[in-house]
N, C-alpha and C. Protein backbone atom coordinates (compact mmCIF):
# COMPACT_ATOMS: atom_id res chain seq x y z
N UNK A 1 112.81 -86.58 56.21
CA UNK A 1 111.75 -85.73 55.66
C UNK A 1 112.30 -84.95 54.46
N UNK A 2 111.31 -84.95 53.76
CA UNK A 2 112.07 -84.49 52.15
C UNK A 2 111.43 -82.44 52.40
N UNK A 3 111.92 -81.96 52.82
CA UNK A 3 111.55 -80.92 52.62
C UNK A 3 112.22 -79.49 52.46
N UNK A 4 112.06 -78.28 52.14
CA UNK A 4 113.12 -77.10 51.98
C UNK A 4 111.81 -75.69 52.04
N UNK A 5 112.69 -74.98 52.76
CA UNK A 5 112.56 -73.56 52.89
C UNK A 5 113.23 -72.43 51.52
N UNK A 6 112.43 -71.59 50.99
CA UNK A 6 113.10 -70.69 50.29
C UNK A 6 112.41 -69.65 50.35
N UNK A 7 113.31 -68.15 49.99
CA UNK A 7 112.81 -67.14 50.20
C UNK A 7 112.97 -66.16 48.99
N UNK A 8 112.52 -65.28 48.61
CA UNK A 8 113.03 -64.50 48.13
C UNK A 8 111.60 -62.81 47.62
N UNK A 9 112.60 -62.39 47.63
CA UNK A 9 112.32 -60.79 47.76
C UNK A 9 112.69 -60.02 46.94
N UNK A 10 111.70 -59.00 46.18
CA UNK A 10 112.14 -58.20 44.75
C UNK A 10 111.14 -57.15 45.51
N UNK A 11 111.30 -55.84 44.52
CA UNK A 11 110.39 -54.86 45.06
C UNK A 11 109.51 -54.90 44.65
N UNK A 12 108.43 -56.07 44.07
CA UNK A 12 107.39 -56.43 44.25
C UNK A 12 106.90 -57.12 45.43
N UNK A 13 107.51 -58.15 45.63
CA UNK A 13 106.85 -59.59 46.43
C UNK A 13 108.01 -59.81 47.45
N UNK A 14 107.69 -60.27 48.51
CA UNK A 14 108.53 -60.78 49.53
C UNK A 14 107.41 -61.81 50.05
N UNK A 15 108.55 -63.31 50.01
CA UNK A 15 107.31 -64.39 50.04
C UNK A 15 108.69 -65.63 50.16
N UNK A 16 108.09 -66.22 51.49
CA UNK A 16 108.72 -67.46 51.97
C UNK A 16 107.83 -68.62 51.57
N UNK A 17 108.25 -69.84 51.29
CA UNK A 17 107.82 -71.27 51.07
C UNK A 17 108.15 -72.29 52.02
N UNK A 18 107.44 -72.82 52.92
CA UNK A 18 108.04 -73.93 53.27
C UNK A 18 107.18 -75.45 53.04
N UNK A 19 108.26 -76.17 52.36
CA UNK A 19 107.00 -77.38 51.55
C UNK A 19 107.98 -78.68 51.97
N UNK A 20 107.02 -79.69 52.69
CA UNK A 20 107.26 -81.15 53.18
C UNK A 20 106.35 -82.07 52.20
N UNK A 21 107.29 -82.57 51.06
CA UNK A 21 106.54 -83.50 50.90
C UNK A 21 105.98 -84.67 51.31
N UNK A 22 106.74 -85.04 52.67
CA UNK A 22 106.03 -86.20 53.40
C UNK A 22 104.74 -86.27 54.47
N UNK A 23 103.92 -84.49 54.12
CA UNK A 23 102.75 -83.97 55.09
C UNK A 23 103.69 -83.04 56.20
N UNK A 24 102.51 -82.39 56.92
CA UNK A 24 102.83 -81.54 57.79
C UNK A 24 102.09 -80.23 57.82
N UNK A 25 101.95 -79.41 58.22
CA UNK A 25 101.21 -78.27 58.66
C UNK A 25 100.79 -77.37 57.34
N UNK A 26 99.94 -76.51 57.39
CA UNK A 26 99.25 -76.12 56.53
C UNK A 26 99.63 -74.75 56.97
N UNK A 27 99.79 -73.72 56.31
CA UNK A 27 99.32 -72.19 56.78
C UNK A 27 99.79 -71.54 55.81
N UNK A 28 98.94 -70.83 56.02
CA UNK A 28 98.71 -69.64 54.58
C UNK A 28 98.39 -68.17 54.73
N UNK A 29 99.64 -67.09 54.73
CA UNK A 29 98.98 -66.02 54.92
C UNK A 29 99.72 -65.16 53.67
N UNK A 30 98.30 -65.28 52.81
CA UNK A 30 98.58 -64.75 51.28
C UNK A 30 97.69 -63.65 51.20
N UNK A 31 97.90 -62.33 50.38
CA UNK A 31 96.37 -61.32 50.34
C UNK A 31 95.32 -61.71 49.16
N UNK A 32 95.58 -62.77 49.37
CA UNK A 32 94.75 -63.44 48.65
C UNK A 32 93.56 -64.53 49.12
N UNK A 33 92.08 -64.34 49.03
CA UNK A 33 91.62 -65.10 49.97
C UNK A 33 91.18 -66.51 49.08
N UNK A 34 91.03 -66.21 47.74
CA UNK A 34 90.80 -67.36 46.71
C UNK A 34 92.28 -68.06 46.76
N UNK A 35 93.36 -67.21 46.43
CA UNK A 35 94.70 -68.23 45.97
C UNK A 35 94.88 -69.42 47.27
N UNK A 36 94.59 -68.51 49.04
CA UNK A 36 94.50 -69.52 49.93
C UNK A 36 93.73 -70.78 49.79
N UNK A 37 92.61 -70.35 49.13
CA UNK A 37 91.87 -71.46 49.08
C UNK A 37 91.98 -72.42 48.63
N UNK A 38 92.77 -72.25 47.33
CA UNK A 38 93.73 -73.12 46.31
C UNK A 38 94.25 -73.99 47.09
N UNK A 39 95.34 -73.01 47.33
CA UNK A 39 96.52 -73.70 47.92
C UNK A 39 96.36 -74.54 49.26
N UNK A 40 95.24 -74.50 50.39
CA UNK A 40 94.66 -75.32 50.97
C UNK A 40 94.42 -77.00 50.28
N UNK A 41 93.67 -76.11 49.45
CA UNK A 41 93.16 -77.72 48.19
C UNK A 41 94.28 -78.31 48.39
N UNK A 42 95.35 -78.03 47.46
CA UNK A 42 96.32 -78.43 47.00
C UNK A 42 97.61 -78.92 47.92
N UNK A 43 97.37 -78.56 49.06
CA UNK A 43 98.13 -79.09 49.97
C UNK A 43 97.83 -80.43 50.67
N UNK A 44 95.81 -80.62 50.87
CA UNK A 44 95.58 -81.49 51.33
C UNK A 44 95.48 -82.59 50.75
N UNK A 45 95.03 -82.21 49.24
CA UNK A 45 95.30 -83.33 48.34
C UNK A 45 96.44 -84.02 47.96
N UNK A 46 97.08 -82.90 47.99
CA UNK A 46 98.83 -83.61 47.66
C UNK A 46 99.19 -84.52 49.13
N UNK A 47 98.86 -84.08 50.13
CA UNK A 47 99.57 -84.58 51.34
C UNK A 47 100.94 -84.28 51.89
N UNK A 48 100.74 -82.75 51.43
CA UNK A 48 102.06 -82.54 51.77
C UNK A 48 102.08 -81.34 52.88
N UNK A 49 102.89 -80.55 53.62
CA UNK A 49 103.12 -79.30 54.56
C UNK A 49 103.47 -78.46 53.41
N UNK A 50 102.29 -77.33 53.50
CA UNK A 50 102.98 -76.25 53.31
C UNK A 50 102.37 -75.07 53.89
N UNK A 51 103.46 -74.26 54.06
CA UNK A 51 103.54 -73.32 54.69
C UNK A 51 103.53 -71.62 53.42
N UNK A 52 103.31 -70.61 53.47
CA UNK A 52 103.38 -69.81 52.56
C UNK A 52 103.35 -67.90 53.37
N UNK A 53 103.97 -67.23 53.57
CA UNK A 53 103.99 -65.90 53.73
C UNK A 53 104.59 -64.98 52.31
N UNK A 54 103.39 -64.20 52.15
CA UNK A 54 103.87 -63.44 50.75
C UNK A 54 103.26 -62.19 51.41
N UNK A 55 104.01 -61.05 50.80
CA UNK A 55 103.36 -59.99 51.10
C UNK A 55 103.77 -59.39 49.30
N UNK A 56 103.03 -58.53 48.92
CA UNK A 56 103.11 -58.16 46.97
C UNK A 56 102.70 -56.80 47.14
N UNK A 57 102.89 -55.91 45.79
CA UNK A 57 102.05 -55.20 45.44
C UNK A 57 100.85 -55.02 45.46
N UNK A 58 99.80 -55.39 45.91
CA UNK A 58 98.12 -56.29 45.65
C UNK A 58 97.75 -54.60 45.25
N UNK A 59 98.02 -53.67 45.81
CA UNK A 59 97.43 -52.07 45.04
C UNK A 59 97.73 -52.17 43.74
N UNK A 60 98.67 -52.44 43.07
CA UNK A 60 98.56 -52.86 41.74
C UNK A 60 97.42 -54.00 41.12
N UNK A 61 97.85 -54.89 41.61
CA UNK A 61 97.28 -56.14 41.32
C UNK A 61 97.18 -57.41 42.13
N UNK A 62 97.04 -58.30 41.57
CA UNK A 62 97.51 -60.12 42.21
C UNK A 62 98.51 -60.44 41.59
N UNK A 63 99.11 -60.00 40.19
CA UNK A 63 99.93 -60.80 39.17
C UNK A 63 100.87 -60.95 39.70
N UNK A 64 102.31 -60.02 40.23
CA UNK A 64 103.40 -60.26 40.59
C UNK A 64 103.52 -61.66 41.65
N UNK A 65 102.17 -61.35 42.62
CA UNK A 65 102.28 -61.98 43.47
C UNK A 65 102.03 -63.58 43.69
N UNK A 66 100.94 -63.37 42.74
CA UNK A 66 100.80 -64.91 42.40
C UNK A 66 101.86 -65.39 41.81
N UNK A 67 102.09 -64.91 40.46
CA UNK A 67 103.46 -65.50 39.52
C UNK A 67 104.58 -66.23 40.90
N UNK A 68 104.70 -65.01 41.84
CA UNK A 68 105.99 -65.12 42.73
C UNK A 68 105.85 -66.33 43.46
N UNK A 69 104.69 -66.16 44.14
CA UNK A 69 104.13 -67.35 45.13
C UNK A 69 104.67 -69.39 44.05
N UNK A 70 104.18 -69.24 42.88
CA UNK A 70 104.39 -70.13 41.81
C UNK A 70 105.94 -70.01 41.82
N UNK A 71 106.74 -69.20 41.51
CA UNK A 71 108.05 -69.56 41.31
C UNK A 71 108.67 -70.07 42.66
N UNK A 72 108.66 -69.18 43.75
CA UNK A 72 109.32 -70.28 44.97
C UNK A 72 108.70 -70.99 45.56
N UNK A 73 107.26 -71.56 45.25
CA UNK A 73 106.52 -72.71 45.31
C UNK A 73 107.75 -73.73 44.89
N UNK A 74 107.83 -73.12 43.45
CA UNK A 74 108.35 -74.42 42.64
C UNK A 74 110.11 -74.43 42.90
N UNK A 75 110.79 -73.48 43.66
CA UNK A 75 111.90 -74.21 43.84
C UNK A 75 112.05 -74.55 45.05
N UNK A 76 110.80 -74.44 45.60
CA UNK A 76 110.73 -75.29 47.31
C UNK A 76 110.52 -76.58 47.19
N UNK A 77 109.52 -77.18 45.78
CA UNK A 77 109.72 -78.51 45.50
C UNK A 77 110.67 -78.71 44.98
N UNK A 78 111.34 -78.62 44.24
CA UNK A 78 112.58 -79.04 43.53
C UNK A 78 113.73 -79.19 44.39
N UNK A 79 113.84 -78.25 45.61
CA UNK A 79 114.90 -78.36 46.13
C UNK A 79 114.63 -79.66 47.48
N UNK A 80 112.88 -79.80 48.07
CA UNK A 80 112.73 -80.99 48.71
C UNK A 80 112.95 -82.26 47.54
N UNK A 81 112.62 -82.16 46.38
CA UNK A 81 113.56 -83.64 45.89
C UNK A 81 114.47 -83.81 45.68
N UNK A 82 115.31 -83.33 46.13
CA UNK A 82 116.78 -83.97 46.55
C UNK A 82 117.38 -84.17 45.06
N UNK A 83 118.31 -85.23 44.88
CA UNK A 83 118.45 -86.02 43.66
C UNK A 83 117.08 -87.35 42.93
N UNK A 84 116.35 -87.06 43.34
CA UNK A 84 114.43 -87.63 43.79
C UNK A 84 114.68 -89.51 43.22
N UNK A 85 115.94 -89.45 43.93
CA UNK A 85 116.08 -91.18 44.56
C UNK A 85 114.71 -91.66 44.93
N UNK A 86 114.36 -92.99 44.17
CA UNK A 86 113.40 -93.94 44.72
C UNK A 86 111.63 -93.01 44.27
N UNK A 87 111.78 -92.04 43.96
CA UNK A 87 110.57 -90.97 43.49
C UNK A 87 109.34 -91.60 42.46
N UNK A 88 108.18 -91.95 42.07
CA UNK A 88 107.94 -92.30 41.12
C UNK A 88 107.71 -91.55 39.91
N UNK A 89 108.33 -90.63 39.82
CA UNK A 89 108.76 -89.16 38.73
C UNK A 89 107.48 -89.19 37.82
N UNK A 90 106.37 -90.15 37.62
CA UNK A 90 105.47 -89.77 36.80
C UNK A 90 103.91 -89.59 37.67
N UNK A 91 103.34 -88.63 37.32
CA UNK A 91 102.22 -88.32 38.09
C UNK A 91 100.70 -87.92 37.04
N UNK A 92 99.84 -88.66 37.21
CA UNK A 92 98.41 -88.37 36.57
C UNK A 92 97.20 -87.97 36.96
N UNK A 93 96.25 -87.26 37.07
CA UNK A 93 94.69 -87.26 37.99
C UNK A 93 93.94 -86.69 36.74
N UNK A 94 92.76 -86.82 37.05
CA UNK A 94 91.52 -86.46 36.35
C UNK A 94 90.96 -86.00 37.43
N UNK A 95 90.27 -84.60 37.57
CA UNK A 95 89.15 -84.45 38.89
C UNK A 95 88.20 -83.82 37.82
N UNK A 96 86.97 -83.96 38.30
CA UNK A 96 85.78 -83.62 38.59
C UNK A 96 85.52 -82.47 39.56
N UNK A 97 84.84 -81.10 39.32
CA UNK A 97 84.06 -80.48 40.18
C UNK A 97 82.52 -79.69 39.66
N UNK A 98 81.88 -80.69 39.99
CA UNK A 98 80.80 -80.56 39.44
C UNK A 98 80.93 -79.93 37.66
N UNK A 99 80.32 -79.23 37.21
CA UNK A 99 80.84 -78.81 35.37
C UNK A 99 82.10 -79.28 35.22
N UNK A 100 82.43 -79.08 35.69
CA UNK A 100 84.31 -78.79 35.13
C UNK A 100 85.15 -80.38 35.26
N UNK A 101 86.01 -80.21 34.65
CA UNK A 101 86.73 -81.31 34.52
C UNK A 101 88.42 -81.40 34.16
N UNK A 102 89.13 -81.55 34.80
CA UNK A 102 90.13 -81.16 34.39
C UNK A 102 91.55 -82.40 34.48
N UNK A 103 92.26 -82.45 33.39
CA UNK A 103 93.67 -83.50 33.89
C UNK A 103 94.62 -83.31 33.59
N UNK A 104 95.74 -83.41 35.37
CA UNK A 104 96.95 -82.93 34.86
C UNK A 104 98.03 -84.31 35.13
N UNK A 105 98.65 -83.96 34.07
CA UNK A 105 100.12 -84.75 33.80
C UNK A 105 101.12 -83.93 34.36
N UNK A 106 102.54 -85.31 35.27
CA UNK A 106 103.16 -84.34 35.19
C UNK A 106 104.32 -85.34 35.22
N UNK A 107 106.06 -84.86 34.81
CA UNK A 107 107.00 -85.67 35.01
C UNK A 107 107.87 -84.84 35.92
N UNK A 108 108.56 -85.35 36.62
CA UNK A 108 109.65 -85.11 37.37
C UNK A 108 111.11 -85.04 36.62
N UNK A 109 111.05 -84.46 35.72
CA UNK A 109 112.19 -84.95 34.91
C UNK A 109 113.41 -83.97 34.74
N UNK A 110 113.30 -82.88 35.71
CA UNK A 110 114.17 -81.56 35.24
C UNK A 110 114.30 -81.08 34.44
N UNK A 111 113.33 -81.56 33.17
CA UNK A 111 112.84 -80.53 31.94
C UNK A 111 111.79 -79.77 31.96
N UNK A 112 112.11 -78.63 32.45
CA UNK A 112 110.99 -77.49 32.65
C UNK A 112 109.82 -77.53 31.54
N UNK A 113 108.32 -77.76 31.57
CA UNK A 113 107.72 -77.52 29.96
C UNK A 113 106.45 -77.16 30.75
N UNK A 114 105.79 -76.52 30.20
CA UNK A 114 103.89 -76.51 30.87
C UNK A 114 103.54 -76.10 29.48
N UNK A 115 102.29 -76.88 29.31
CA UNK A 115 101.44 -76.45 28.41
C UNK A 115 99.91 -76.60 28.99
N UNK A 116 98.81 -76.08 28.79
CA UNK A 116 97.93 -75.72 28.68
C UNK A 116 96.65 -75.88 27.61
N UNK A 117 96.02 -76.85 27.94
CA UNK A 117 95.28 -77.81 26.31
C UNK A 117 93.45 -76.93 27.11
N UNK A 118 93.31 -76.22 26.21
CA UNK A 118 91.97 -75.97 26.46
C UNK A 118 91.94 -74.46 27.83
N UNK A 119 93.23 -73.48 27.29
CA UNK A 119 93.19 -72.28 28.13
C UNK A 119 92.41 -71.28 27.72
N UNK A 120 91.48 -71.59 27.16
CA UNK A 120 90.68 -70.19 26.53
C UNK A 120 89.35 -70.02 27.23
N UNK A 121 89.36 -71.19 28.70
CA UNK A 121 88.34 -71.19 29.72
C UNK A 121 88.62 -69.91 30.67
N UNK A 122 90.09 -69.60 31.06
CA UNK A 122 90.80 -68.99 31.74
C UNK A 122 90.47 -67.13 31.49
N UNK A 123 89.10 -66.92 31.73
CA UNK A 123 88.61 -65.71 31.73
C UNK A 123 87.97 -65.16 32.88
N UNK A 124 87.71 -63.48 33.34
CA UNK A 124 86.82 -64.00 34.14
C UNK A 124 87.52 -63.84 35.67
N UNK A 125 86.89 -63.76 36.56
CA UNK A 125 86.94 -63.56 38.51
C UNK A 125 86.66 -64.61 38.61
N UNK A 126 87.49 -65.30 39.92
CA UNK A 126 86.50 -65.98 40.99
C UNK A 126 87.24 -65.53 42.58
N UNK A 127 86.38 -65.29 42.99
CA UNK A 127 87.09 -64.49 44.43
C UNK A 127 87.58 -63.20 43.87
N UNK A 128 88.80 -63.02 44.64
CA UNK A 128 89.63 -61.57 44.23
C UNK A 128 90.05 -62.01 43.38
N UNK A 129 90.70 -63.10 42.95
CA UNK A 129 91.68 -63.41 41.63
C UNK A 129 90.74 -63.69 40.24
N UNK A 130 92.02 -62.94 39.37
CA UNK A 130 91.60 -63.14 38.02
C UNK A 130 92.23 -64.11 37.67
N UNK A 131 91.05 -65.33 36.95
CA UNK A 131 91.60 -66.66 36.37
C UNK A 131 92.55 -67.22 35.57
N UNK A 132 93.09 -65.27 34.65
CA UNK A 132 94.49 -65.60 34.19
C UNK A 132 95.48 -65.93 34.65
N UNK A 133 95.59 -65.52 35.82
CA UNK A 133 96.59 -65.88 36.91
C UNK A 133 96.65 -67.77 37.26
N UNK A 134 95.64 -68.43 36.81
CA UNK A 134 95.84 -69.70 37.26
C UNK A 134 96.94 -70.03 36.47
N UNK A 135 96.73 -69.87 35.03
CA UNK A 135 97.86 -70.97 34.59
C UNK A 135 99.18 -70.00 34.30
N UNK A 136 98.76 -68.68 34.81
CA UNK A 136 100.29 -68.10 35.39
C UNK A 136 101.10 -68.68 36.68
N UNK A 137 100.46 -69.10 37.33
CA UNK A 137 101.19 -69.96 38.45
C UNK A 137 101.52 -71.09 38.38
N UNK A 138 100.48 -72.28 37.94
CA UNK A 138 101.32 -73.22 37.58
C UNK A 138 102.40 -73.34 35.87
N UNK A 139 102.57 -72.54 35.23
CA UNK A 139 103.90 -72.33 34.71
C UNK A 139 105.13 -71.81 35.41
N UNK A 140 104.83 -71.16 36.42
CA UNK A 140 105.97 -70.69 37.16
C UNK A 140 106.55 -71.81 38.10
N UNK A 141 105.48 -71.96 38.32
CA UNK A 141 105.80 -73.75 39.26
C UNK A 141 106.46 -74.70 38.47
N UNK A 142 106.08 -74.67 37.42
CA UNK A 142 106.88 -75.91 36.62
C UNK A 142 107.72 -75.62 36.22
N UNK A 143 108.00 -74.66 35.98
CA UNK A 143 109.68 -73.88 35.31
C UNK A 143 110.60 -74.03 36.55
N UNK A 144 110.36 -73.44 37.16
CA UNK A 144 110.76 -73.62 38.61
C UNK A 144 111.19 -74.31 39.37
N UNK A 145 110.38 -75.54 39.17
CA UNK A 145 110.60 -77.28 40.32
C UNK A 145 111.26 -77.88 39.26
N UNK A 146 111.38 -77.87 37.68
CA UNK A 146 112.09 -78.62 36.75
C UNK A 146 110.65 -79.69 36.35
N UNK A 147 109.76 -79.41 36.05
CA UNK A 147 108.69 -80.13 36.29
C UNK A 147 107.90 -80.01 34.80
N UNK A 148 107.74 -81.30 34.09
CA UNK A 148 106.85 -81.01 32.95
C UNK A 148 105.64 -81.22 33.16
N UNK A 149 104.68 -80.45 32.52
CA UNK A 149 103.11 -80.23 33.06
C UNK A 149 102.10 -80.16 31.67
N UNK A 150 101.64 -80.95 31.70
CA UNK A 150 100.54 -80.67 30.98
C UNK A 150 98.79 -80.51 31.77
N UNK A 151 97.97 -79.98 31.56
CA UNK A 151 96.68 -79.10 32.02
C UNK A 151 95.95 -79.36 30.79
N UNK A 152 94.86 -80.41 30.88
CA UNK A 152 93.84 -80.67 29.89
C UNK A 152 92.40 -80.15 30.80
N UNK A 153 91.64 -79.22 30.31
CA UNK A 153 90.78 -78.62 30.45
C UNK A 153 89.76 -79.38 29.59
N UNK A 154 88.83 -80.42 30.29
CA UNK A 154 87.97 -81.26 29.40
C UNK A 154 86.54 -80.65 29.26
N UNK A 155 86.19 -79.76 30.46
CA UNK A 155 84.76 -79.02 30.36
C UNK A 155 85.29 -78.21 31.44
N UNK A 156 84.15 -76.91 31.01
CA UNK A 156 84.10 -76.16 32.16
C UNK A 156 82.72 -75.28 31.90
N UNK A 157 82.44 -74.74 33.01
CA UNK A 157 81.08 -73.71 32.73
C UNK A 157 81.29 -72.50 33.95
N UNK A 158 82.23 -73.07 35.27
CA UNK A 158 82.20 -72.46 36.46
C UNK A 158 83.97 -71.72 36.34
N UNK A 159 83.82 -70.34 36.97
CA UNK A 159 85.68 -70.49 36.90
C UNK A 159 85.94 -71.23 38.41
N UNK A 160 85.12 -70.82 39.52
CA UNK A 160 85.56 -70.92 40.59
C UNK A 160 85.74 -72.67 40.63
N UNK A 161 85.13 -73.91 39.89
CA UNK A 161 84.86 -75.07 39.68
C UNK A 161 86.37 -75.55 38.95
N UNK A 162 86.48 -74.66 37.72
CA UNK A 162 87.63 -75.20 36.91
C UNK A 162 89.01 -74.85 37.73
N UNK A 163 89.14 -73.54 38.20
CA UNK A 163 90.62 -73.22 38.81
C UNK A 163 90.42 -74.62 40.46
N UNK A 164 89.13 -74.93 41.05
CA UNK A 164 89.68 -75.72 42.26
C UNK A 164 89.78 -77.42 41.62
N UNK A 165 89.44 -77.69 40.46
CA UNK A 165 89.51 -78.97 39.52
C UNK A 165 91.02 -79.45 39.03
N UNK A 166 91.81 -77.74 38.74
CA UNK A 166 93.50 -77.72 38.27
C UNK A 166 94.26 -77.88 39.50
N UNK A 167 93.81 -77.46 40.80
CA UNK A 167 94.39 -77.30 41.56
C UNK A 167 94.64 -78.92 42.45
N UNK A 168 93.89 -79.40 42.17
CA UNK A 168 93.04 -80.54 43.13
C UNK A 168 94.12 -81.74 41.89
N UNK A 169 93.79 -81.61 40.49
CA UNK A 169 94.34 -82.42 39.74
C UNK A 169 96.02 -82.41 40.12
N UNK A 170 96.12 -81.10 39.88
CA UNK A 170 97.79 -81.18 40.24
C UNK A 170 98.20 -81.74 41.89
N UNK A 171 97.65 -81.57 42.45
CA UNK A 171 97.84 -81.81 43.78
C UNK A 171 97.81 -83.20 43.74
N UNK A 172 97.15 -84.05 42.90
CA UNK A 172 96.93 -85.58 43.46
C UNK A 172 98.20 -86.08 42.13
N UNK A 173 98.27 -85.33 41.39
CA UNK A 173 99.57 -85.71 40.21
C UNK A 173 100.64 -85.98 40.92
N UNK A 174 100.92 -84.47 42.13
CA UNK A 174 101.98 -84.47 42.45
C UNK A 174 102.15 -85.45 43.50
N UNK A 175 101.30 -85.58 44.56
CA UNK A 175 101.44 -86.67 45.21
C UNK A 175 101.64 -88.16 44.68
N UNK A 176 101.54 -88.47 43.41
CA UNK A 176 101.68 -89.75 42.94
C UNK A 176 102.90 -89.86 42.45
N UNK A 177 103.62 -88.86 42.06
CA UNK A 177 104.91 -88.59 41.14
C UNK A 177 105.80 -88.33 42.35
N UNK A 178 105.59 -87.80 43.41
CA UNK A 178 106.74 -87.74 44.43
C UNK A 178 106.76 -88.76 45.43
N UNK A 179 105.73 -89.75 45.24
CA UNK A 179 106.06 -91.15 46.16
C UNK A 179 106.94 -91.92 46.04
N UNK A 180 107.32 -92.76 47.08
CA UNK A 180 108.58 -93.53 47.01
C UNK A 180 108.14 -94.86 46.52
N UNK A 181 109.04 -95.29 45.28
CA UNK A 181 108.26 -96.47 45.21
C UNK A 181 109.44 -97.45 44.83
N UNK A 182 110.84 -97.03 44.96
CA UNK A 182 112.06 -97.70 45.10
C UNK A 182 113.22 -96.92 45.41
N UNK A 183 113.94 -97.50 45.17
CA UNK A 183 115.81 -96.75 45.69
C UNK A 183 116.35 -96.14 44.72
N UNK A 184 116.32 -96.55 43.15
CA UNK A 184 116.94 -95.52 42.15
C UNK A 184 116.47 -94.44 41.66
N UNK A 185 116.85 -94.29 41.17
CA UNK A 185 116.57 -92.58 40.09
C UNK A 185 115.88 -93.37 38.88
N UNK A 186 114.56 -93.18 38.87
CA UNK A 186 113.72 -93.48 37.87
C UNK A 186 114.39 -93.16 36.39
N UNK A 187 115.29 -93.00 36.12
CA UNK A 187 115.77 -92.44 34.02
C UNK A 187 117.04 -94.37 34.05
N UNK A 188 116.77 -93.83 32.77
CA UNK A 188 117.80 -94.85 32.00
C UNK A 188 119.45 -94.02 32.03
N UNK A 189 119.10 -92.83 32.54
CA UNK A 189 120.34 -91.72 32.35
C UNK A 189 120.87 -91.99 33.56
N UNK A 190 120.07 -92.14 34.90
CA UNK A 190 120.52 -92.51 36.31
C UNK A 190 120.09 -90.98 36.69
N UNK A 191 119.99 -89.98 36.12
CA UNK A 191 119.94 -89.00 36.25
C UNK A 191 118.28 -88.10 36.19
N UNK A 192 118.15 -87.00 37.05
CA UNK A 192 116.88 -86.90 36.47
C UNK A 192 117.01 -84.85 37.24
């Protein structure tokens, strides 16, 4: 089982990860009732276990906490791919949710990059969270896991539509990019 536990704690956020990429249990106790919802998505679509306890500032805000949740998200994946032997390191989706439309790219390549094609949708509530926070998390995630990301925002009209469209896209990216689909290290470097 490809999977890892990480923790970490600042005097903002104290927030454990535990992520199986080969499936496994779901649970989520975030003060967040939208980011859960996400991250539900995104677990079932990906097909993977994860697990999440954060406790944050939330009297301030969501920001620390989300950002945080995104950074040891992303070195809970990085550290379940191993040396990501046999991995298919490239991952694509397009989803649909009703208006919205969204597609994410992603490589496995241990070159940290996220960009964001069409972030000026990213205004705006849905639930408790403010929608800036979406593509504050998945940059932290991708910096994080070593993960290049691109986020094409093709339509939108809904936030609550477009943030579960990014979430859902990345989730089926990542499940395609962390499947096994031989024994080497996908680079010409051997390395990745």
């Amino acid at each position: 089982m490809r999977e890892a536990v990480v923790t970490r704690k600042t005097k903002e956020t104290e927030i454990t990860v535990r992520v199986c990429l080969d499936g496994g249990e779901v649970g989520l106790q975030i003060p967040s009732g939208f980011l859960s919802h996400m991250l539900d998505a995104l677990a079932t679509h990906a097909g993977i276990g994860l697990t999440v306890e954060a406790k944050g500032d939330v009297h301030v805000d969501l920001h620390h906490t989300v950002e945080d949740i995104g950074i040891v998200m992303g070195k809970a994946i990085r550290k379940a791919l191993g040396d990501k032997h046999g991995v298919t390191r490239y991952g694509l989706a397009k989803i649909p949710m009703d208006e919205s439309l969204v597609e994410v790219t992603i490589d496995l390549s241990g070159r940290p990059f996220f960009v964001i094609h069409g972030g000026d949708f990213f205004h705006g509530q849905a639930g408790d969270l403010d929608l800036e926070l979406v593509p504050e998390f998945f940059r932290s995630l991708a910096f994080q896991a070593g993960i290049t990301m691109h986020v094409t925002v093709c339509a939108s009209g809904n936030g609550h539509h477009l943030s579960e469209a990014c979430f859902k896209a990345f989730a089926r990216a990542l499940k395609q990019a962390v499947s096994i689909s031989g024994t080497d290290i996908p680079s010409t470097k051997a390395s990745l």
